[in-house]
PDB file of N, CA and C in Angstrom:
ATOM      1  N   UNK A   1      12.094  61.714  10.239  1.00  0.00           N
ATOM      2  CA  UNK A   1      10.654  61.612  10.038  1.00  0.00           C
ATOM      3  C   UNK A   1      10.324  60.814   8.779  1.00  0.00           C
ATOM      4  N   UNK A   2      10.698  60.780   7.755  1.00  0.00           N
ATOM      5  CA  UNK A   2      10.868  60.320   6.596  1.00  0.00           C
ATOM      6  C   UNK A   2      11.187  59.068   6.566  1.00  0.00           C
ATOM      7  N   UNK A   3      12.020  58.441   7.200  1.00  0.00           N
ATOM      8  CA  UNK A   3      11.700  56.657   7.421  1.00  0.00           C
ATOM      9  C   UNK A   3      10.753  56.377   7.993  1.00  0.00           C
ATOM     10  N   UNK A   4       9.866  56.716   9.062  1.00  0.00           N
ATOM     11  CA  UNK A   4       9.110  56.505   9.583  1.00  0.00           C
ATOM     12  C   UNK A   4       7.922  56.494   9.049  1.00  0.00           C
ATOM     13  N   UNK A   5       7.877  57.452   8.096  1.00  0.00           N
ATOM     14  CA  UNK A   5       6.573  57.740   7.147  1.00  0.00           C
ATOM     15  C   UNK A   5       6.662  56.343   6.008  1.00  0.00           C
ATOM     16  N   UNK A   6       7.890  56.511   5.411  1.00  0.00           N
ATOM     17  CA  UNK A   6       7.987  55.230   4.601  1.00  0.00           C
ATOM     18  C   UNK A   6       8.015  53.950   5.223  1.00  0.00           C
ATOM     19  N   UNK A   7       8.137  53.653   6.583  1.00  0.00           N
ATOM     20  CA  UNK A   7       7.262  52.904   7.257  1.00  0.00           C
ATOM     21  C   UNK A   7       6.223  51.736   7.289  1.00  0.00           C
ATOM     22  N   UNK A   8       5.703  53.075   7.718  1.00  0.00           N
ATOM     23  CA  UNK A   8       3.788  53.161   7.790  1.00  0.00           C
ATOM     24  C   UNK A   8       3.487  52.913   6.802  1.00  0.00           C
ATOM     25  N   UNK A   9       3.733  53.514   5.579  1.00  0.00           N
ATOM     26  CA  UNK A   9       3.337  53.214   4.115  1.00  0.00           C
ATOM     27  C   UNK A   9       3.633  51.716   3.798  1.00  0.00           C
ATOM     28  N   UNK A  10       5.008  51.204   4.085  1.00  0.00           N
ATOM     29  CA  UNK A  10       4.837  50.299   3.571  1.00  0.00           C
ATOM     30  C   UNK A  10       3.825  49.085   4.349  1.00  0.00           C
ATOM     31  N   UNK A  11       4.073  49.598   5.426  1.00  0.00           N
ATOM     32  CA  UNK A  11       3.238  48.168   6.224  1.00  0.00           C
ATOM     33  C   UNK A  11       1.848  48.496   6.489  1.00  0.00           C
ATOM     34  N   UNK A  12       1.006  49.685   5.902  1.00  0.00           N
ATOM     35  CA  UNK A  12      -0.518  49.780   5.182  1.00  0.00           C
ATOM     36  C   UNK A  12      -0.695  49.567   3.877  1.00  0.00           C
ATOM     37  N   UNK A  13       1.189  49.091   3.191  1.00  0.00           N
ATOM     38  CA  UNK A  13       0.531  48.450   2.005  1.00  0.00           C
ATOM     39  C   UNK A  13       0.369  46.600   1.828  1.00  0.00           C
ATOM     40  N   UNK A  14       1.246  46.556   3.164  1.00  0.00           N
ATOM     41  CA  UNK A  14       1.447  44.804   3.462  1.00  0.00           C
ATOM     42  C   UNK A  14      -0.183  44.103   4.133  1.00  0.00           C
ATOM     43  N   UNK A  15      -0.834  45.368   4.744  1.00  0.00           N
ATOM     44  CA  UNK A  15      -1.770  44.817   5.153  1.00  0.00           C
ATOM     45  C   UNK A  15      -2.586  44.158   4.017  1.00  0.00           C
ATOM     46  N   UNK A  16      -3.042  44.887   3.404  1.00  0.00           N
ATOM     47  CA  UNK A  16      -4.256  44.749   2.396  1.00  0.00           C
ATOM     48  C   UNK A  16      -3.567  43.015   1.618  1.00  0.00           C
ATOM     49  N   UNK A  17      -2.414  43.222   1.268  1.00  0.00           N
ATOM     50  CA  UNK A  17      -2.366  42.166   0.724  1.00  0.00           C
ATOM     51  C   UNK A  17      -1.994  40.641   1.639  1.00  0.00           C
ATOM     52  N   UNK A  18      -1.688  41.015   2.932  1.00  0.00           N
ATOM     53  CA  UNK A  18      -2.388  39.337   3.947  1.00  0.00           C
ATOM     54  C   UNK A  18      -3.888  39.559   3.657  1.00  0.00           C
ATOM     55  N   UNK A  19      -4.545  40.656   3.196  1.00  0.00           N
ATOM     56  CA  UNK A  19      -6.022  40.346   3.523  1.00  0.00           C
ATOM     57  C   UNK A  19      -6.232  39.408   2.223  1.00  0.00           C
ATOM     58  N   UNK A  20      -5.299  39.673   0.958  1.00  0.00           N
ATOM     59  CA  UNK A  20      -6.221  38.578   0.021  1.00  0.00           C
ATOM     60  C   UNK A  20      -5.746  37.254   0.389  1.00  0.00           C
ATOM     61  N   UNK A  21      -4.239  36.973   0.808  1.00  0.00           N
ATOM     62  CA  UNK A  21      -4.183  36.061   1.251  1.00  0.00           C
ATOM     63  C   UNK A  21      -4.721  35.251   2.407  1.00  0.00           C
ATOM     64  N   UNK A  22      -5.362  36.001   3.072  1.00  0.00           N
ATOM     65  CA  UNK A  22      -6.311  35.138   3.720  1.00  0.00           C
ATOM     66  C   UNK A  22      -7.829  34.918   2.866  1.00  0.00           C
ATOM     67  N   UNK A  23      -8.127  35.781   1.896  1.00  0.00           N
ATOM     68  CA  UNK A  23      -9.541  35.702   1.227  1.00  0.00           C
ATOM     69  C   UNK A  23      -8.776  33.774   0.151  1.00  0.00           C
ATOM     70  N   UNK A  24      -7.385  33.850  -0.174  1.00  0.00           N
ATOM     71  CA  UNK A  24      -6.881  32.805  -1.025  1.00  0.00           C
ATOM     72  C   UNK A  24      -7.276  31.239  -0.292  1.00  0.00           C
ATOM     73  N   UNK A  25      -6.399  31.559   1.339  1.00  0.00           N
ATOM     74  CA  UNK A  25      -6.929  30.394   2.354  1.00  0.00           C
ATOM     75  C   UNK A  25      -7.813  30.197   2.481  1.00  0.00           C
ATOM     76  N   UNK A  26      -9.332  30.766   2.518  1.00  0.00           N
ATOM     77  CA  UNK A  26     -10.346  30.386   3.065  1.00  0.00           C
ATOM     78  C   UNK A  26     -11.104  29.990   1.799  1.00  0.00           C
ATOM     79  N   UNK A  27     -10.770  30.391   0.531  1.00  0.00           N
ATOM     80  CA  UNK A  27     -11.301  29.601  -0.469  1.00  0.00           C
ATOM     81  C   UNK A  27     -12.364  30.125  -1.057  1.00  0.00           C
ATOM     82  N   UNK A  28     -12.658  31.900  -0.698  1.00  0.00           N
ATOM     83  CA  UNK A  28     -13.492  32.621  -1.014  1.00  0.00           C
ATOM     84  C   UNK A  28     -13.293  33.502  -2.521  1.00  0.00           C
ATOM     85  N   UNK A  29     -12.140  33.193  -2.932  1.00  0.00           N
ATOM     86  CA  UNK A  29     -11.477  34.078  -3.799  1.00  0.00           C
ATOM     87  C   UNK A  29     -12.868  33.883  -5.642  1.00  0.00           C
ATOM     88  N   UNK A  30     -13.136  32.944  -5.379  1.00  0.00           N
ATOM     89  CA  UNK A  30     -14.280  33.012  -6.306  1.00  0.00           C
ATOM     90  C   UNK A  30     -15.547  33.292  -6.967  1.00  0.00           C
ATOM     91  N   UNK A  31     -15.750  33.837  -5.036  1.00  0.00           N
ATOM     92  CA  UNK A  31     -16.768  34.332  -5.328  1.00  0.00           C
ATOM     93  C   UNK A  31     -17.150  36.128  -5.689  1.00  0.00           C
ATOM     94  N   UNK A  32     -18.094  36.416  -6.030  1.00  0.00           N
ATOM     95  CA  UNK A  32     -18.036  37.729  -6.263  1.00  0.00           C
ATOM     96  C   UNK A  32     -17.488  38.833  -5.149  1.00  0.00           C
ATOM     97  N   UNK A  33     -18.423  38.243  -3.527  1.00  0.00           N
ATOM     98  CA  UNK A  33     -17.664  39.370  -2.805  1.00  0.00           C
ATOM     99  C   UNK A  33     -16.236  39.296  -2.762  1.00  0.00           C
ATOM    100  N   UNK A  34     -15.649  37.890  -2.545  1.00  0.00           N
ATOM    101  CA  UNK A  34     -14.183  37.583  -2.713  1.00  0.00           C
ATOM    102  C   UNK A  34     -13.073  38.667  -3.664  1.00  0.00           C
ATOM    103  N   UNK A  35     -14.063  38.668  -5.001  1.00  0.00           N
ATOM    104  CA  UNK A  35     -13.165  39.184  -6.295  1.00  0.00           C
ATOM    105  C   UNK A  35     -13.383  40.393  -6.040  1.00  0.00           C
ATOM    106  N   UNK A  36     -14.464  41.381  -5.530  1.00  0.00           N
ATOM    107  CA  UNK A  36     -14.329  42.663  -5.183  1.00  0.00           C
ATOM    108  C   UNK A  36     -13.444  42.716  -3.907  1.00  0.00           C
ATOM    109  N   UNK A  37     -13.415  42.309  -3.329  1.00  0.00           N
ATOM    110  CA  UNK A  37     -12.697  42.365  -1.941  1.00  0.00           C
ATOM    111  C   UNK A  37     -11.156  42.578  -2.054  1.00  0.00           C
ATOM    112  N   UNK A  38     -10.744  41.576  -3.246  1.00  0.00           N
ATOM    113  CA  UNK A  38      -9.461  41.130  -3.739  1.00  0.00           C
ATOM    114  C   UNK A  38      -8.946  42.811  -4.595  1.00  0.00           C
ATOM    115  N   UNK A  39     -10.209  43.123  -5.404  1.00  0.00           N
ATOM    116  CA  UNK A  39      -9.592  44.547  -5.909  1.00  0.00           C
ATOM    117  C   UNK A  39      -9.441  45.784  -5.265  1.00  0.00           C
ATOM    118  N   UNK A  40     -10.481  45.712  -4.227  1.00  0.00           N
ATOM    119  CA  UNK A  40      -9.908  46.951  -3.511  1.00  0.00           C
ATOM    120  C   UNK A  40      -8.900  46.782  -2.145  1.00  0.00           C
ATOM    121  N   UNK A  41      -8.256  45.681  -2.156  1.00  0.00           N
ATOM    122  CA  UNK A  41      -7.596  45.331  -1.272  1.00  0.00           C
ATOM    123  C   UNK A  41      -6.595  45.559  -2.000  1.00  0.00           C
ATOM    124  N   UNK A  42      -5.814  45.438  -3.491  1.00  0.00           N
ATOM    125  CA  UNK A  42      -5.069  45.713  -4.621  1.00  0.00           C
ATOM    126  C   UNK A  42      -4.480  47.150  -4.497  1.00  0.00           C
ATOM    127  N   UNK A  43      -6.363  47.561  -4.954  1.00  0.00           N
ATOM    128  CA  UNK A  43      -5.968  49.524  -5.254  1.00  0.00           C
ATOM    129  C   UNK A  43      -5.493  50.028  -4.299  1.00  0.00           C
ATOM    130  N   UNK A  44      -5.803  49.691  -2.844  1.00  0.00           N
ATOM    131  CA  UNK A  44      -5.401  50.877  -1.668  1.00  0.00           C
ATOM    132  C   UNK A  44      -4.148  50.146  -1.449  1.00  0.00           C
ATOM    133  N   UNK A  45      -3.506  48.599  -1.480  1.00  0.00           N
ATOM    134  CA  UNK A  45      -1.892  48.297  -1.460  1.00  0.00           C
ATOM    135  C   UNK A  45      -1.082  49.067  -2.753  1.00  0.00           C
ATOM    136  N   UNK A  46      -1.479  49.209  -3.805  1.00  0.00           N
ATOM    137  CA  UNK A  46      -1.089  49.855  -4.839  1.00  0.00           C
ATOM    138  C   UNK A  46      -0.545  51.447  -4.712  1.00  0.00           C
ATOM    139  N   UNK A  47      -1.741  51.898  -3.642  1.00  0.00           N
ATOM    140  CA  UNK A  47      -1.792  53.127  -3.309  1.00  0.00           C
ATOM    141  C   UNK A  47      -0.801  53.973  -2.356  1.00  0.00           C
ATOM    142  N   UNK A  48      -0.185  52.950  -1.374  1.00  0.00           N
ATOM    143  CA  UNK A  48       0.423  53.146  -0.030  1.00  0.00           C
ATOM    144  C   UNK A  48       1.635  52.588  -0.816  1.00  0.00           C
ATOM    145  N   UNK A  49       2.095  51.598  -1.620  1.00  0.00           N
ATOM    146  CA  UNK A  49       3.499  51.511  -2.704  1.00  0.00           C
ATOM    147  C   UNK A  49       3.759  52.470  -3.477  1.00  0.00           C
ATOM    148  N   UNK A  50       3.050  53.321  -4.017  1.00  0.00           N
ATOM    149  CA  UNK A  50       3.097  54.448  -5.330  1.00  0.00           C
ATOM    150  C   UNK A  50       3.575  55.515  -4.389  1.00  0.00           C
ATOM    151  N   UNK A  51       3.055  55.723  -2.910  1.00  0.00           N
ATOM    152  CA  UNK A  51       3.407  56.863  -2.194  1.00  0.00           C
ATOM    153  C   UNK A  51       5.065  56.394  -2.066  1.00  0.00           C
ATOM    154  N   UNK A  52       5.290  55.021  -1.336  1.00  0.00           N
ATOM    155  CA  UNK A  52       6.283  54.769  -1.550  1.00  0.00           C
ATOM    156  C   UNK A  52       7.567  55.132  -2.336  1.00  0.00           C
ATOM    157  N   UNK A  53       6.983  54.307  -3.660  1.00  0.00           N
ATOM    158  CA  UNK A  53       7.896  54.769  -4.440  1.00  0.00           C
ATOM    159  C   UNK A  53       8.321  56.232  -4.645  1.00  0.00           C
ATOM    160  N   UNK A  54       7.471  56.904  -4.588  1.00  0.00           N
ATOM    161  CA  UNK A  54       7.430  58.694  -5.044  1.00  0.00           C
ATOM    162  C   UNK A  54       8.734  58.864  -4.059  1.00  0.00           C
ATOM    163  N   UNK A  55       8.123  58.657  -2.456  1.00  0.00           N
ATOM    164  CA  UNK A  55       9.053  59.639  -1.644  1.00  0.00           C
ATOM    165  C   UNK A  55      10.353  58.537  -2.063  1.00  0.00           C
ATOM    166  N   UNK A  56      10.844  57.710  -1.922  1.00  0.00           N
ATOM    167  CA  UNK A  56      11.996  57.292  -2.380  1.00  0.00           C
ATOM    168  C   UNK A  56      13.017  57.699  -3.958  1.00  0.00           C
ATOM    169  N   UNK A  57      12.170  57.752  -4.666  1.00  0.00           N
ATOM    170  CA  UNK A  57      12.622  58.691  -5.845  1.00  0.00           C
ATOM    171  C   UNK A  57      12.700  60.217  -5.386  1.00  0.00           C
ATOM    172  N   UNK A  58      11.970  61.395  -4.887  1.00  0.00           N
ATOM    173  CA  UNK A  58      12.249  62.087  -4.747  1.00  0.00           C
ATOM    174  C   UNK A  58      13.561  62.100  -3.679  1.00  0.00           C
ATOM    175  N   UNK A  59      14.323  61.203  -2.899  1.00  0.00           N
ATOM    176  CA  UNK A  59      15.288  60.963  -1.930  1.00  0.00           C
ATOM    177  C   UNK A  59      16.310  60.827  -3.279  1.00  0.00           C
ATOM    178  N   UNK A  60      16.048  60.544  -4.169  1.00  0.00           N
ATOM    179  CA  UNK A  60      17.060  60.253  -5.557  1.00  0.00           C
ATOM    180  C   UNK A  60      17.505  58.636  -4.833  1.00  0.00           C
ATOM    181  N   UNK A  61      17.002  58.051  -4.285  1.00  0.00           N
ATOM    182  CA  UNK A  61      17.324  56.638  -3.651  1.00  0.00           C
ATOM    183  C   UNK A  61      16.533  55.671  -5.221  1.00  0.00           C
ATOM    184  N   UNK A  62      15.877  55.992  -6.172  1.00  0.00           N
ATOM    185  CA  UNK A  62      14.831  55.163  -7.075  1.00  0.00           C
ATOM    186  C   UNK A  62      15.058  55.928  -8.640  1.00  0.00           C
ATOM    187  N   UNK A  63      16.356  55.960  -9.211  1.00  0.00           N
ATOM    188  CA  UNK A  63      15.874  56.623 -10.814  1.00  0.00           C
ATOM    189  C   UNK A  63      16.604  57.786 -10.795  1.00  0.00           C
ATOM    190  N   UNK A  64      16.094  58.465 -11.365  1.00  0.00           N
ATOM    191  CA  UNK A  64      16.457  59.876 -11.490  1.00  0.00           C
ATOM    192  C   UNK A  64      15.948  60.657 -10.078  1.00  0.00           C
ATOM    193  N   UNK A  65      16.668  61.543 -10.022  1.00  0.00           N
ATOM    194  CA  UNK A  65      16.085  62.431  -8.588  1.00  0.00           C
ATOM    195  C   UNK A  65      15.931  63.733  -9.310  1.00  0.00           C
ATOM    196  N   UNK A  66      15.209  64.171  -8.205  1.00  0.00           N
ATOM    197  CA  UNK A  66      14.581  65.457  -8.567  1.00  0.00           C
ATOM    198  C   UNK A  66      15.602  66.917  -8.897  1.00  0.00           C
ATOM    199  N   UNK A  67      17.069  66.913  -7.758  1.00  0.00           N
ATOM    200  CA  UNK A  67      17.305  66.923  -7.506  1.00  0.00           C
ATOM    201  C   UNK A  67      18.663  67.346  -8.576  1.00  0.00           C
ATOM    202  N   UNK A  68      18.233  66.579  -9.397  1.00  0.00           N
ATOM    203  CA  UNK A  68      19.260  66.409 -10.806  1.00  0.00           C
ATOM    204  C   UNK A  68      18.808  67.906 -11.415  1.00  0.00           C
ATOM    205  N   UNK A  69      20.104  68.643 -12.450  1.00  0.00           N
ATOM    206  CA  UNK A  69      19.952  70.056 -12.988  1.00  0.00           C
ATOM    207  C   UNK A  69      18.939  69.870 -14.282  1.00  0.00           C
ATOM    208  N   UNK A  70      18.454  70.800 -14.534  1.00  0.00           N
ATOM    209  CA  UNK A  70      17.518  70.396 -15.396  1.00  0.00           C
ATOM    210  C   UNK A  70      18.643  70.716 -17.146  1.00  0.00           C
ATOM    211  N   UNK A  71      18.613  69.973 -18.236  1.00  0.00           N
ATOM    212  CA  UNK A  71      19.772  70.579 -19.024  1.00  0.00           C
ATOM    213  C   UNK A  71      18.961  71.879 -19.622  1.00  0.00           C
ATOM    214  N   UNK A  72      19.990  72.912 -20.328  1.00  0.00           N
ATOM    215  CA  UNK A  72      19.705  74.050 -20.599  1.00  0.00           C
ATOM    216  C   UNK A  72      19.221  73.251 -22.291  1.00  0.00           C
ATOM    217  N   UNK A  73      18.044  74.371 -22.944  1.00  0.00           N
ATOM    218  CA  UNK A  73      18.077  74.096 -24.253  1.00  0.00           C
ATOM    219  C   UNK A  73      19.563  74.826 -25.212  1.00  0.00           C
ATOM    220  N   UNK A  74      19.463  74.299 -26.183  1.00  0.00           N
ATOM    221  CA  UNK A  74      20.896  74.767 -27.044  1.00  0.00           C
ATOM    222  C   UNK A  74      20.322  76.312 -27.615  1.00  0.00           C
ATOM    223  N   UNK A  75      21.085  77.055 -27.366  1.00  0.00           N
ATOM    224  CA  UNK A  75      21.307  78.486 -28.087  1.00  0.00           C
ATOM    225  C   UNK A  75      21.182  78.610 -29.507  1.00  0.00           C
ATOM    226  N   UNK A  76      20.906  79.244 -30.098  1.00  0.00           N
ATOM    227  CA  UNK A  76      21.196  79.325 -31.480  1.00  0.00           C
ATOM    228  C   UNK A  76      22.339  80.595 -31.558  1.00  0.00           C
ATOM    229  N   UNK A  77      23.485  80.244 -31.273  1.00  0.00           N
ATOM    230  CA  UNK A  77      24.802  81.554 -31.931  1.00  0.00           C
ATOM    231  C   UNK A  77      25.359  81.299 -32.919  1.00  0.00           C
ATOM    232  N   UNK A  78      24.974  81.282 -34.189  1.00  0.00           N
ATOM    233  CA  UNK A  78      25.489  81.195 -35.582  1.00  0.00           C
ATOM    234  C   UNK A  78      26.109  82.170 -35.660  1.00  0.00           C
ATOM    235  N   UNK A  79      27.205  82.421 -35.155  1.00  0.00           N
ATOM    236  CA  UNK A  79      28.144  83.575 -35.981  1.00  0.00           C
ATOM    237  C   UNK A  79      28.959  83.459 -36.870  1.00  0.00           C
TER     238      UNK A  79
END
């Protein structure tokens, strides 16, 4: 289930960004609706990568995993 989800995610985050590249082709990118268009086409690709990334780090596939022991703090036994 979990590839499948990472998926979807990634290719609702590929969409948004053909959308600026088509806002780039058509030569709209200057104008105001263009430049709003361009940012929330950003935030929600941004959005569907960050999910991304998460579930892949929590797989310990990205960094540290979760998964890892947490270390103990040091004792104080001065004897």
């Amino acid at each position: 289930m979990l590839p499948v989800m990472l998926l979807i995610s990634i290719l609702l985050g590929l969409i948004p960004l053909a959308g600026i590249g088509w806002i780039i082709v058509t030569g709209t990118l200057t104008t105001v609706d263009g430049l709003f268009e361009s940012l929330i086409m950003l935030s929600i690709s941004g959005i569907f990568f960050l999910n991304v990334f998460w579930e892949l780090r929590d797989q310990g596939l990205l960094g540290k995993s979760k998964a890892e022991p947490a270390k103990r703090p040091p004792t104080s036994e001065e004897s």
